[in-house]
C-alpha atoms as a PDB file:
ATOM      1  CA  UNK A   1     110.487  85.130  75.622  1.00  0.00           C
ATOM      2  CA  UNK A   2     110.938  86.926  71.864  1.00  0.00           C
ATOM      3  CA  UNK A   3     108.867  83.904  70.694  1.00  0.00           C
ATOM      4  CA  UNK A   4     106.074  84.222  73.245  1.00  0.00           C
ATOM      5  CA  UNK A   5     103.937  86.926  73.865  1.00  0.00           C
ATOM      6  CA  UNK A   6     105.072  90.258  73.510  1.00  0.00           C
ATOM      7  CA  UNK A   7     105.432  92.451  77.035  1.00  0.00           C
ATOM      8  CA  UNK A   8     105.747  96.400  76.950  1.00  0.00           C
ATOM      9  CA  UNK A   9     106.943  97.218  80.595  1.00  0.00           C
ATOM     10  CA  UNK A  10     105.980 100.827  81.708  1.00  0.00           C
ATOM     11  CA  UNK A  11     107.449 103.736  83.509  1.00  0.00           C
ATOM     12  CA  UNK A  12     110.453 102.269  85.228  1.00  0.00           C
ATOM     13  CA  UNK A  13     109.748  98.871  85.931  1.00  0.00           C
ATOM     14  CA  UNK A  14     111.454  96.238  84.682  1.00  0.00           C
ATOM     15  CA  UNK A  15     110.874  92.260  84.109  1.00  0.00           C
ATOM     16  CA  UNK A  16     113.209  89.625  85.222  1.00  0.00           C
ATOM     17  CA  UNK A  17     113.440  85.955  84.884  1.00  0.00           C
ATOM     18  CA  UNK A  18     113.354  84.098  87.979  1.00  0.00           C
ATOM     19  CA  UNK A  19     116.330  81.839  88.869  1.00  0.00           C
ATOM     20  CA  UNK A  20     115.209  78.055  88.329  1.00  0.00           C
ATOM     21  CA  UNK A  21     118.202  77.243  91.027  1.00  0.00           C
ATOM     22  CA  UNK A  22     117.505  79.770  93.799  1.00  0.00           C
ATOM     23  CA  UNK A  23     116.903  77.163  96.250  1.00  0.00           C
ATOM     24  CA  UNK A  24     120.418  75.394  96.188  1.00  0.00           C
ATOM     25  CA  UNK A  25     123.554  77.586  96.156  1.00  0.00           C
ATOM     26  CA  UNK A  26     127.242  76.507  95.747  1.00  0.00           C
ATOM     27  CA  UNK A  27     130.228  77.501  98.286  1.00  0.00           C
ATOM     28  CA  UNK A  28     133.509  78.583  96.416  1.00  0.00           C
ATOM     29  CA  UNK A  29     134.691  75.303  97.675  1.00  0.00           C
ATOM     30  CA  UNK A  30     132.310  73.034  95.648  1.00  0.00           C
ATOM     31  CA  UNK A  31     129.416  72.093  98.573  1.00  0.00           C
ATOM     32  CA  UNK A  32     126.118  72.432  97.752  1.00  0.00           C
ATOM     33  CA  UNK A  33     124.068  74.206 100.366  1.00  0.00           C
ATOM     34  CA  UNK A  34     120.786  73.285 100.243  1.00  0.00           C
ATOM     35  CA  UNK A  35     117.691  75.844 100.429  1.00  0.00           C
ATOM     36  CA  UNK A  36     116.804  74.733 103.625  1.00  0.00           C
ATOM     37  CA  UNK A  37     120.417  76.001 105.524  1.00  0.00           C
ATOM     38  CA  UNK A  38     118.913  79.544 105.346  1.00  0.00           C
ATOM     39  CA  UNK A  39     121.491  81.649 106.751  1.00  0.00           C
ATOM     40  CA  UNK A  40     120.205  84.291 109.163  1.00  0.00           C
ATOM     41  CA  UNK A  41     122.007  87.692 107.142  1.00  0.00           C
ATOM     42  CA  UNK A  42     119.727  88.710 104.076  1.00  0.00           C
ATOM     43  CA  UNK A  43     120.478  87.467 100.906  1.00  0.00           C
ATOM     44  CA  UNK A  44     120.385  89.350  97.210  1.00  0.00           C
ATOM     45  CA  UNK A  45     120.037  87.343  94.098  1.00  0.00           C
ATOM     46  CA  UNK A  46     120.907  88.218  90.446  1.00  0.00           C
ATOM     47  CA  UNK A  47     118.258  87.508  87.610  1.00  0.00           C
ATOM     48  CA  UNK A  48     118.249  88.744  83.844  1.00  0.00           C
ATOM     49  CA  UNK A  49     117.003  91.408  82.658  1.00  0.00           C
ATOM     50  CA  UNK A  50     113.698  90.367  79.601  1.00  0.00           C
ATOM     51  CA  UNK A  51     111.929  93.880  79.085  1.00  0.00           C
ATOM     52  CA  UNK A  52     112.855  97.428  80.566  1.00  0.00           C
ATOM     53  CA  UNK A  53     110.201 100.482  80.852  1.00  0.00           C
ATOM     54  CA  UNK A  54     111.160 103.478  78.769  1.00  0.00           C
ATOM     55  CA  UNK A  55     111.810 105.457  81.550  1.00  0.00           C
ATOM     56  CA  UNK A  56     114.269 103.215  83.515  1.00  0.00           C
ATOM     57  CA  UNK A  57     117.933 104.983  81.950  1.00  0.00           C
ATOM     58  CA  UNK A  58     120.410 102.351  83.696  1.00  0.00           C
ATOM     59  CA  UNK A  59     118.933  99.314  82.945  1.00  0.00           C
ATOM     60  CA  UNK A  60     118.948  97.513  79.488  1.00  0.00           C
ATOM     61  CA  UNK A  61     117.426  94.280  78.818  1.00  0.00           C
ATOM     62  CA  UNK A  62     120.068  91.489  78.833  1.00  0.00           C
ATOM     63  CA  UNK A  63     121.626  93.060  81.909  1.00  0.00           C
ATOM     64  CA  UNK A  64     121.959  91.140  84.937  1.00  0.00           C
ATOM     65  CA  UNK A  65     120.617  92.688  87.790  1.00  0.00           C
ATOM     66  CA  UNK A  66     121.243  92.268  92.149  1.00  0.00           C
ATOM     67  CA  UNK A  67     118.097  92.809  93.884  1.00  0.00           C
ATOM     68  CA  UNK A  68     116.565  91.683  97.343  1.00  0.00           C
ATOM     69  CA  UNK A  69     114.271  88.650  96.753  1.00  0.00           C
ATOM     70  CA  UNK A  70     112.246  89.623  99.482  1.00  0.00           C
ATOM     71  CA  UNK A  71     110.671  92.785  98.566  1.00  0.00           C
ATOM     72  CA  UNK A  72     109.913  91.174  94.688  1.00  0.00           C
ATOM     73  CA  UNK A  73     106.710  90.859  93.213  1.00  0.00           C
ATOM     74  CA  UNK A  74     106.518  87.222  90.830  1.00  0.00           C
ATOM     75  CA  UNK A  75     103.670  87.304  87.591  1.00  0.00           C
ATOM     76  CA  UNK A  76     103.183  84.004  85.735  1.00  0.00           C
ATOM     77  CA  UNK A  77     103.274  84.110  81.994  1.00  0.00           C
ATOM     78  CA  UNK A  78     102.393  81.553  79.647  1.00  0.00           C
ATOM     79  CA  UNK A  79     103.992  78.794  82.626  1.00  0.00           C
ATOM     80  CA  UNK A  80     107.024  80.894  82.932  1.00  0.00           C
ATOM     81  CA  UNK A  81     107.374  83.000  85.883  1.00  0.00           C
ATOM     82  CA  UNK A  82     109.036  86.451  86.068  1.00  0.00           C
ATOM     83  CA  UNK A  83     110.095  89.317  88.608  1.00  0.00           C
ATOM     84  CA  UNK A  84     108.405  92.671  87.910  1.00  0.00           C
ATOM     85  CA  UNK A  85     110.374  96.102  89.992  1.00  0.00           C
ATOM     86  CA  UNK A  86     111.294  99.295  89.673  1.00  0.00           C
ATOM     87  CA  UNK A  87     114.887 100.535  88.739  1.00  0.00           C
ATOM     88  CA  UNK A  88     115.024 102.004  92.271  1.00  0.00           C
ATOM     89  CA  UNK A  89     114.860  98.766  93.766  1.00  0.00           C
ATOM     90  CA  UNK A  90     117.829  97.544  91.894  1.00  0.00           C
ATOM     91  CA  UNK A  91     121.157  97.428  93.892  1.00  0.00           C
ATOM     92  CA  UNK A  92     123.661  96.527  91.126  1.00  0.00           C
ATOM     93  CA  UNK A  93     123.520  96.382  87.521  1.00  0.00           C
ATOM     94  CA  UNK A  94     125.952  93.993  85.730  1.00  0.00           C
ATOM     95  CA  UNK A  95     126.706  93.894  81.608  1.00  0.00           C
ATOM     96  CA  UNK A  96     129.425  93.994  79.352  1.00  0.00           C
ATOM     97  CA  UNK A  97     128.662  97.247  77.858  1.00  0.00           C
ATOM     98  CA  UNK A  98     129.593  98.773  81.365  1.00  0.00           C
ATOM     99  CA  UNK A  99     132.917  97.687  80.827  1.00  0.00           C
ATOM    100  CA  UNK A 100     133.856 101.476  79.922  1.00  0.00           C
ATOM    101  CA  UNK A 101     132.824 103.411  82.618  1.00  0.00           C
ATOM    102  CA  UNK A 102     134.735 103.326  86.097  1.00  0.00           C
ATOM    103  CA  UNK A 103     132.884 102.185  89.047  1.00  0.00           C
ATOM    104  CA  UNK A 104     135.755 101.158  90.800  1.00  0.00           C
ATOM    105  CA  UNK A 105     134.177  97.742  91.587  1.00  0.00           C
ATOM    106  CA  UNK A 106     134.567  94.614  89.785  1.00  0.00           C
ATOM    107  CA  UNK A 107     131.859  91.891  89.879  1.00  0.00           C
END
């Protein structure tokens, strides 16, 4: 997106790029389950991280980030479309430079 237009997110929220793939998934054992085989528990998704708000303090853009899909609001821009939250709605936050600290929880 650096070479598109330029996107200052406020307060908290942040904006994600949408997973192209969402609609087929692949089982550890190599099938491909297509979008249609729904399964009836809820599902979270990861998505990267493009622009942060300057109040959100966990989140840094490049980050990848576990969120419901559900409760997301999607915004178009220049043909590409995006996720726009808050950090509060963000479940997990995953990134190398969390390596340090001890969450206890690899994943």
């Amino acid at each position: 997106m650096s070479d598109k237009t330029p996107i200052r997110m406020l307060h908290d929220r942040i904006l994600c790029e949408t997973d192209t793939d969402a609609g087929e998934r692949r089982s550890s054992g190599g099938i491909v389950i297509p979008a249609t085989a729904a399964m009836g528990a809820k599902r979270l998704a990861w998505s990267r991280v493009v622009a942060v708000g300057p109040h959100a303090r966990s989140i840094e853009a490049g980050d990848k980030v576990l969120y419901d899909p559900e409760d997301k609001a999607e915004v178009e821009v220049q043909g590409d479309t995006y996720v726009v939250m808050r950090e509060r709605d963000v479940h997990a936050v995953a990134a190398d430079r969390l390596g340090d600290e001890t969450a206890g929880l690899y994943l």
